[in-house]
Protein backbone atom coordinates (compact mmCIF):
# COMPACT_ATOMS: atom_id res chain seq x y z
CA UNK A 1 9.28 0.42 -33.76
CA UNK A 2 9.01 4.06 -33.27
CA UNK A 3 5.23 4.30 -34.97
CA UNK A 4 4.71 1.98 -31.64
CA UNK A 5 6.34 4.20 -29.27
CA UNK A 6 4.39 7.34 -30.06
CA UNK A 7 1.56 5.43 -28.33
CA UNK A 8 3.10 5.08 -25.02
CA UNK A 9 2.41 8.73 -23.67
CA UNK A 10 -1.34 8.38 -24.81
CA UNK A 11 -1.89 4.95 -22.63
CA UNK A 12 0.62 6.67 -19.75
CA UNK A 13 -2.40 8.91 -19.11
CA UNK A 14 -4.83 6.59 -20.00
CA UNK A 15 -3.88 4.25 -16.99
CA UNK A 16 -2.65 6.75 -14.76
CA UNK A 17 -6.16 8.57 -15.48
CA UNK A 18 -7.92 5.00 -15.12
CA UNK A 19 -6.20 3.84 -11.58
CA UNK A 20 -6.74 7.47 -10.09
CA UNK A 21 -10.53 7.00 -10.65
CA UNK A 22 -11.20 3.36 -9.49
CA UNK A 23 -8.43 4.30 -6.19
CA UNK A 24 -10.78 7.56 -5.67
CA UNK A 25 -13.73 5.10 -5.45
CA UNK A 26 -12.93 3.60 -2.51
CA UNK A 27 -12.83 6.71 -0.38
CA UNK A 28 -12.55 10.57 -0.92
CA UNK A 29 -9.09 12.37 -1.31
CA UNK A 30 -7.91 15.69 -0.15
CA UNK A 31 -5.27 17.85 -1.48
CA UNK A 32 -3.41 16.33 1.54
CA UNK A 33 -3.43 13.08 0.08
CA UNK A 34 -2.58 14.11 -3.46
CA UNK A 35 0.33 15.72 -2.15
CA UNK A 36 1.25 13.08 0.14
CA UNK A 37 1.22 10.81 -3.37
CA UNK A 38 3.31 13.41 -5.25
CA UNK A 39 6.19 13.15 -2.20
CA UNK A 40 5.73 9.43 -2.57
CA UNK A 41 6.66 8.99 -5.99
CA UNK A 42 9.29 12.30 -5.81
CA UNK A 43 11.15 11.07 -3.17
CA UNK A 44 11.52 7.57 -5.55
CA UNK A 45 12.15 9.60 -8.74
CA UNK A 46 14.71 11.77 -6.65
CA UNK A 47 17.03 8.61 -5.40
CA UNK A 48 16.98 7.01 -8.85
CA UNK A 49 18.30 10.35 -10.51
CA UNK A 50 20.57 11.13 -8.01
CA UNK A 51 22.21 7.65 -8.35
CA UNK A 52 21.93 8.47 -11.91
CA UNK A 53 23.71 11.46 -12.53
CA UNK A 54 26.34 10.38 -9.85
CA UNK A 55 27.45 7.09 -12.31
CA UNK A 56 26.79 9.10 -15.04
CA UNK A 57 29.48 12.20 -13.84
CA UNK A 58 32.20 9.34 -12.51
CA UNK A 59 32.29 7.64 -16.26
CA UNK A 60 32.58 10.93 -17.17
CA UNK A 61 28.91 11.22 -19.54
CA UNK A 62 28.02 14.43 -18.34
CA UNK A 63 29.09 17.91 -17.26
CA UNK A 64 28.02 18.57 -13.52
CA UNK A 65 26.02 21.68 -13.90
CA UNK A 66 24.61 23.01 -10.39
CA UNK A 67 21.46 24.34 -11.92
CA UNK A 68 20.58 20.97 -14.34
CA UNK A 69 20.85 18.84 -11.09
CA UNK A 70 18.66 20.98 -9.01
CA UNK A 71 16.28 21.20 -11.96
CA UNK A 72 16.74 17.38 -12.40
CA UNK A 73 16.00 16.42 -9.28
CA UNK A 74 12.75 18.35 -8.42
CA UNK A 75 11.68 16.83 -11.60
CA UNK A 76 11.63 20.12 -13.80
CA UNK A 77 13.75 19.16 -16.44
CA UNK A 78 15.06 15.40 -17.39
CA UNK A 79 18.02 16.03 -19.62
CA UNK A 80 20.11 13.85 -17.51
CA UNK A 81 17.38 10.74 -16.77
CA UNK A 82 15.88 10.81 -20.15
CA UNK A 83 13.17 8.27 -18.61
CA UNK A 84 11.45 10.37 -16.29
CA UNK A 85 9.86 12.59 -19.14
CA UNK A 86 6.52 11.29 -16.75
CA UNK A 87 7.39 12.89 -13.81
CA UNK A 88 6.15 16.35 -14.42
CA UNK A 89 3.11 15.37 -16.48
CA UNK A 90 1.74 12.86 -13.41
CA UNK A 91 2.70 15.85 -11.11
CA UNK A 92 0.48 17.98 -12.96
CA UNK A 93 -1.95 15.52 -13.71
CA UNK A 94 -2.45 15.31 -9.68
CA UNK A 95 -3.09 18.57 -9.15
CA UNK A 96 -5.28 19.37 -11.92
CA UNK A 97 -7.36 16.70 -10.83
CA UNK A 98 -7.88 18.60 -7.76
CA UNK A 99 -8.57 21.83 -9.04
CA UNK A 100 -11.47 20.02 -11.35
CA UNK A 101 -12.79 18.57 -7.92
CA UNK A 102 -12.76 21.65 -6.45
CA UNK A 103 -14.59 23.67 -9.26
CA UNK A 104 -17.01 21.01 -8.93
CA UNK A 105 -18.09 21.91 -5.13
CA UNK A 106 -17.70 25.74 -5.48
């Protein structure tokens, strides 16, 4: 089972890679807009961890650390929502997709 799993960040940026280029088809994107999509998904990614490490503190899983949840929550660091090791990568995925466009046109 874990051979298996050590494909799943390989296809995460496959797809992500593969629906930013057929939804860049359809019309042309600024840095506005790719900023506008990284709020989008933060603002998701922010509720779900903060509902997160509030269960997690009142069953008493975790230590409340002032610095973890700040780092947790702007999606620098996952040690308390082990699933959003994505987060950061799509982030910078985003953005280095428009610095590519924009070496292109300079």
């Amino acid at each position: 089972m874990g051979s298996v799993g050590n494909i799943c960040v390989a296809m995460f940026l496959f797809l992500s890679g593969y629906g930013m280029f057929f939804s860049q088809q359809k019309r042309s994107y600024s840095i506005k807009d790719s900023l506008k999509r990284i709020y989008n998904i933060w603002i998701q990614y922010a509720f779900i961890t903060i509902i997160i490490i509030a269960l997690d503190s009142a069953f008493g899983k975790i230590q409340l650390d002032i610095r973890k949840i700040v780092l947790n929550v702007v999606a620098l660091d996952y040690s308390y929502n082990k699933f959003a090791w994505f987060m950061i990568t799509y982030i910078v995925i985003i953005l280095k997709r428009e610095i590519f466009i924009l070496k292109l046109y300079i």
